[in-house]
C-alpha atoms as a PDB file:
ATOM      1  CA  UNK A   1       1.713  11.711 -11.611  1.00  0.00           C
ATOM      2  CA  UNK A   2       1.754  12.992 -14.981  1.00  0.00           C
ATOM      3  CA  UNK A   3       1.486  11.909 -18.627  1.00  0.00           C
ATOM      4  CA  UNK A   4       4.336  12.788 -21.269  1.00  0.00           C
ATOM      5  CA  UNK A   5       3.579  12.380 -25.112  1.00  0.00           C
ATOM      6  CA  UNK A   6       5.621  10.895 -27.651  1.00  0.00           C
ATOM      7  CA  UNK A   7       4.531  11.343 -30.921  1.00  0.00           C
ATOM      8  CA  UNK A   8       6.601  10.435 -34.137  1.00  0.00           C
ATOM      9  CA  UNK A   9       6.938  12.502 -36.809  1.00  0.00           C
ATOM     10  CA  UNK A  10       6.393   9.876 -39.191  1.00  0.00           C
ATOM     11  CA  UNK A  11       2.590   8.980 -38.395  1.00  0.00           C
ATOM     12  CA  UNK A  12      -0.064  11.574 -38.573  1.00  0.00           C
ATOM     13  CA  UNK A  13      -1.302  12.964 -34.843  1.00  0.00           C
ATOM     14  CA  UNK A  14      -5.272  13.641 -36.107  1.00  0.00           C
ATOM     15  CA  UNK A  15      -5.995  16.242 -33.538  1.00  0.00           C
ATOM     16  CA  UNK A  16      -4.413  18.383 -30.607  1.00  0.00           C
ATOM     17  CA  UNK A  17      -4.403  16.273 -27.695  1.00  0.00           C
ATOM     18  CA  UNK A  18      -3.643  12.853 -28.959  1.00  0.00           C
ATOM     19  CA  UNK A  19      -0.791  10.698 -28.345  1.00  0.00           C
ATOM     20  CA  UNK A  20       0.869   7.422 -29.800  1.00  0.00           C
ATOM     21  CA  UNK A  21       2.688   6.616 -26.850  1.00  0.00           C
ATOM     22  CA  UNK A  22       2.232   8.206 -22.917  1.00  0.00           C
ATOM     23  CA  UNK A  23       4.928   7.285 -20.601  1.00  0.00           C
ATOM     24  CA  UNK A  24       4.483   7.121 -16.739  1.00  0.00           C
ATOM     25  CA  UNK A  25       6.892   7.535 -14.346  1.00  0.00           C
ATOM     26  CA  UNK A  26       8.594   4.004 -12.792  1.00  0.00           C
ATOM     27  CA  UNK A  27       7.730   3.502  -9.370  1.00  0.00           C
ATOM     28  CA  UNK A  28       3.832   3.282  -9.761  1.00  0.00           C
ATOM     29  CA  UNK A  29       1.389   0.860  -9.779  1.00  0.00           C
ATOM     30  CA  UNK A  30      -1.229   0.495 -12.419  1.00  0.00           C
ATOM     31  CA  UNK A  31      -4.673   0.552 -11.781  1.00  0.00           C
ATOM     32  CA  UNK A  32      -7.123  -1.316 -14.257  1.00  0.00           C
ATOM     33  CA  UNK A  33     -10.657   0.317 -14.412  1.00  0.00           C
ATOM     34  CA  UNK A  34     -13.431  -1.437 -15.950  1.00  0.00           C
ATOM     35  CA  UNK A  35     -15.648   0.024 -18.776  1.00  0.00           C
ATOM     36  CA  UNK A  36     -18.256   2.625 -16.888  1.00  0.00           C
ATOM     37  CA  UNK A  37     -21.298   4.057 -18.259  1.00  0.00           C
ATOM     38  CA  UNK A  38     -23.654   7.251 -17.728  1.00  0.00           C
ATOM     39  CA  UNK A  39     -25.238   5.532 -14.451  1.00  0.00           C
ATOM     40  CA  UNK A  40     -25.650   7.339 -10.948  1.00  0.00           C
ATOM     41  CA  UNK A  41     -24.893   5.449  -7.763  1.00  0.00           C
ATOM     42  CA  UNK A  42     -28.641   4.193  -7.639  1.00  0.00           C
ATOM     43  CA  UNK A  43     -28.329   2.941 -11.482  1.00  0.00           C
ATOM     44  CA  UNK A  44     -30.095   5.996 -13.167  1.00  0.00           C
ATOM     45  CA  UNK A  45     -28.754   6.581 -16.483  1.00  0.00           C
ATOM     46  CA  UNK A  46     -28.070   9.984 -17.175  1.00  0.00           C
ATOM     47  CA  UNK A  47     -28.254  11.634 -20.753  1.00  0.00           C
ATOM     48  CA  UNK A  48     -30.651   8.930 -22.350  1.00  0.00           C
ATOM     49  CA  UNK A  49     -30.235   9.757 -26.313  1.00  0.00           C
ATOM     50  CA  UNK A  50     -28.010  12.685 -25.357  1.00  0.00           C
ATOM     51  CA  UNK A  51     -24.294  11.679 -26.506  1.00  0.00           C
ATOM     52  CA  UNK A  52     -22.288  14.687 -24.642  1.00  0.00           C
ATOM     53  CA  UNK A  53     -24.611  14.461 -21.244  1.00  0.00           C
ATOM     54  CA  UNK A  54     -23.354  10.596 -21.503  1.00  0.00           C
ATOM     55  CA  UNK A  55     -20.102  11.093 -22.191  1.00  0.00           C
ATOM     56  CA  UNK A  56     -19.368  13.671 -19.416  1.00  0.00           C
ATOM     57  CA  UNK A  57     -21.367  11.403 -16.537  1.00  0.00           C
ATOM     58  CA  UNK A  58     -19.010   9.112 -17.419  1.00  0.00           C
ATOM     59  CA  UNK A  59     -15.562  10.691 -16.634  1.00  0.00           C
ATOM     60  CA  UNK A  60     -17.286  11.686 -13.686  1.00  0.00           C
ATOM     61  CA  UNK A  61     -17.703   8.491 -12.461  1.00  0.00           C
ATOM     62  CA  UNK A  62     -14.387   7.654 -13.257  1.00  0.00           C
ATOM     63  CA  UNK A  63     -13.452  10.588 -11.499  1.00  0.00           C
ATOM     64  CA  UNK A  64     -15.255   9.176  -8.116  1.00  0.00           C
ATOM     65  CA  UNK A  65     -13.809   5.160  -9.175  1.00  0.00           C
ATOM     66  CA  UNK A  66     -10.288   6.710  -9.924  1.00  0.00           C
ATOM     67  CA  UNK A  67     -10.324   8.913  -6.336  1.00  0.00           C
ATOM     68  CA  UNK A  68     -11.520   5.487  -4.078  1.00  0.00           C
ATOM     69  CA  UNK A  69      -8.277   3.909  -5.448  1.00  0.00           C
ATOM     70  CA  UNK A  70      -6.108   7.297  -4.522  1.00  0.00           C
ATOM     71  CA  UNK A  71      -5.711   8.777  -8.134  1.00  0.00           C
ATOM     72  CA  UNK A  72      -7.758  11.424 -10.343  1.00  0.00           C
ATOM     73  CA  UNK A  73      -7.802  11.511 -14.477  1.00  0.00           C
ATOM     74  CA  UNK A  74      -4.558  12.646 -14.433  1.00  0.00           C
ATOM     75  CA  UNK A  75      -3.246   9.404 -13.488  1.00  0.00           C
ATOM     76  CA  UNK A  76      -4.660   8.196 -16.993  1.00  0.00           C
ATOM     77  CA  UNK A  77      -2.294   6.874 -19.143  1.00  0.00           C
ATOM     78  CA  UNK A  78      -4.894   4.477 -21.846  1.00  0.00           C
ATOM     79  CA  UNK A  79      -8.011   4.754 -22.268  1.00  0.00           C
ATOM     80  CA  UNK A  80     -10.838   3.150 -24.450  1.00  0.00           C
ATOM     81  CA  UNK A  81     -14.279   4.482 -25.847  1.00  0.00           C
ATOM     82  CA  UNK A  82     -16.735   2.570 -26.936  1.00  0.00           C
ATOM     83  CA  UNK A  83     -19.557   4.224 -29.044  1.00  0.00           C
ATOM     84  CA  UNK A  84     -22.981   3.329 -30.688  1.00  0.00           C
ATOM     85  CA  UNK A  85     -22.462   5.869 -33.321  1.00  0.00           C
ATOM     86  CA  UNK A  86     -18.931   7.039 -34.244  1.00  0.00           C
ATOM     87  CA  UNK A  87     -20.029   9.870 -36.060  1.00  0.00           C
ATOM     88  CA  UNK A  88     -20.752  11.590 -32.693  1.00  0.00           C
ATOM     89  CA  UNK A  89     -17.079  12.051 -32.293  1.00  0.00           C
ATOM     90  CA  UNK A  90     -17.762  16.122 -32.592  1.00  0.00           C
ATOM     91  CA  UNK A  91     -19.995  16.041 -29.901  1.00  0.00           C
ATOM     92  CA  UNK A  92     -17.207  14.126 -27.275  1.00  0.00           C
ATOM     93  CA  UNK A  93     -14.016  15.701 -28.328  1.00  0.00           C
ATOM     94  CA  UNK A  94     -15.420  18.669 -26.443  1.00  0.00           C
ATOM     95  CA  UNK A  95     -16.314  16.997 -23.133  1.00  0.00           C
ATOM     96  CA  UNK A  96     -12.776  15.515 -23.347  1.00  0.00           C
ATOM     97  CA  UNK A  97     -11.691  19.005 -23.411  1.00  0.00           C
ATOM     98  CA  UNK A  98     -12.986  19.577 -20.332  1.00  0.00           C
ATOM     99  CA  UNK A  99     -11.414  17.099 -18.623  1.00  0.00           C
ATOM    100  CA  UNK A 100      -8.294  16.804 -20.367  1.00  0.00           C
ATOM    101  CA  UNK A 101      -6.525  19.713 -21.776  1.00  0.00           C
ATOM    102  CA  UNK A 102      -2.861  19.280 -23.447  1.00  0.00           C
ATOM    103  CA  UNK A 103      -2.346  15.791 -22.967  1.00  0.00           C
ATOM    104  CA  UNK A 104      -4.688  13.356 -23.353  1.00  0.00           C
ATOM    105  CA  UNK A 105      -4.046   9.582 -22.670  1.00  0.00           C
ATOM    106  CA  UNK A 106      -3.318   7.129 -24.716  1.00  0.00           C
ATOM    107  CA  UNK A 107      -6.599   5.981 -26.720  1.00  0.00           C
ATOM    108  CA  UNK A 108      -9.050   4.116 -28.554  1.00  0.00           C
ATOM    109  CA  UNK A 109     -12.339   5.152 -30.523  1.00  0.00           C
ATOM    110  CA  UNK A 110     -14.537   1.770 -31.081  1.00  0.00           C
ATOM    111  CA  UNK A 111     -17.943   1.811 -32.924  1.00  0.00           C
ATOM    112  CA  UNK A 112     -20.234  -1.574 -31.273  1.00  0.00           C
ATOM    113  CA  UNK A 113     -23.583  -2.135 -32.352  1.00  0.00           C
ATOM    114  CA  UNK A 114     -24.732  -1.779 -28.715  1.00  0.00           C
ATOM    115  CA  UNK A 115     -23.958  -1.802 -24.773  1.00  0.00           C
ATOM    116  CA  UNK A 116     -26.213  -3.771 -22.102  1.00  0.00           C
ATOM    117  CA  UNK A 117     -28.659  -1.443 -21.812  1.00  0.00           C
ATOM    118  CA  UNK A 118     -29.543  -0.381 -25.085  1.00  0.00           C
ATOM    119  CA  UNK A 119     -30.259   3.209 -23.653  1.00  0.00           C
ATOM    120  CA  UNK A 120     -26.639   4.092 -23.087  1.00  0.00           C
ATOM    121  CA  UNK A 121     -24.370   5.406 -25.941  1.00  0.00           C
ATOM    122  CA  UNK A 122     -20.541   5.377 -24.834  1.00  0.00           C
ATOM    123  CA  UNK A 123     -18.399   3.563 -21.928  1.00  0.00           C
ATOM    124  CA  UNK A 124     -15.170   4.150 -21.391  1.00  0.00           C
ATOM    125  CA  UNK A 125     -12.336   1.978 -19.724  1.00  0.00           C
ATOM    126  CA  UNK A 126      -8.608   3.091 -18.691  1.00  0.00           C
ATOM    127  CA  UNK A 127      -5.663   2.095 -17.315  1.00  0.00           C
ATOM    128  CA  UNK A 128      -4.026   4.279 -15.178  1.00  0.00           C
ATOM    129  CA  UNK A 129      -1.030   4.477 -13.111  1.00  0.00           C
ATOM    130  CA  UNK A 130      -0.175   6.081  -9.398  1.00  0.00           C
ATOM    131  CA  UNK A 131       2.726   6.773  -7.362  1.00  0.00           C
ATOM    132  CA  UNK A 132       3.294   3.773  -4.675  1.00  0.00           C
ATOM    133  CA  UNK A 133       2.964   5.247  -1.132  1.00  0.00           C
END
């Protein structure tokens, strides 16, 4: 299923890639994924004090989460980031990239002083949506 952008002339699009509003198709149903972090099936965090390493672990776990319910990244239509340092923006956009090329989902940058474990530096969490079978 894929993502269409609508962006208005009238409010500034920062980058290439970002959206103010995705639409989905009707006929889905949306799937809710909770905020994931850099951590391997047996809980070893991957990337300490490396933002990009972090960043990319993640969307590949929510690659694996997003496959067990039937979908893939594609499927994302919101997603939010939460950061321990904002300024490392630079260093994510490009992992992003990698993962998401003309049209990226709907989303949110949030700086927080810290997550749980104070060795982890970004989670993300998404809504996405998938054809009913």
């Amino acid at each position: 299923m894929g993502r269409k952008a609508i962006n208005s002339p009238e409010y500034h699009v920062p980058i290439d890639g970002f959206a103010q509003i995705i639409t989905s198709e009707p006929d889905t149903a949306t799937l809710y994924v909770s905020g994931l972090t850099s951590r391997t099936a047996d809980g070893t965090i991957v990337g300490i004090d490396d933002m990009a390493a972090q960043a990319r672990q993640v969307l590949v776990n929510m690659t694996h989460v997003l496959e067990a319910a039937g979908a893939a990244l594609d499927d994302v239509v919101q997603i939010r980031t939460y950061v321990t340092d904002i300024t490392q923006w630079d260093v994510i956009e490009p992992v992003w990239r990698e993962y998401w090329s003309e049209v990226w989902p709907a989303s949110t940058l949030v700086q927080i002083d810290r997550l749980f474990d104070p060795r982890q530096m970004i989670e993300m969490e998404a809504i996405a949506r998938v054809e009913h079978s």
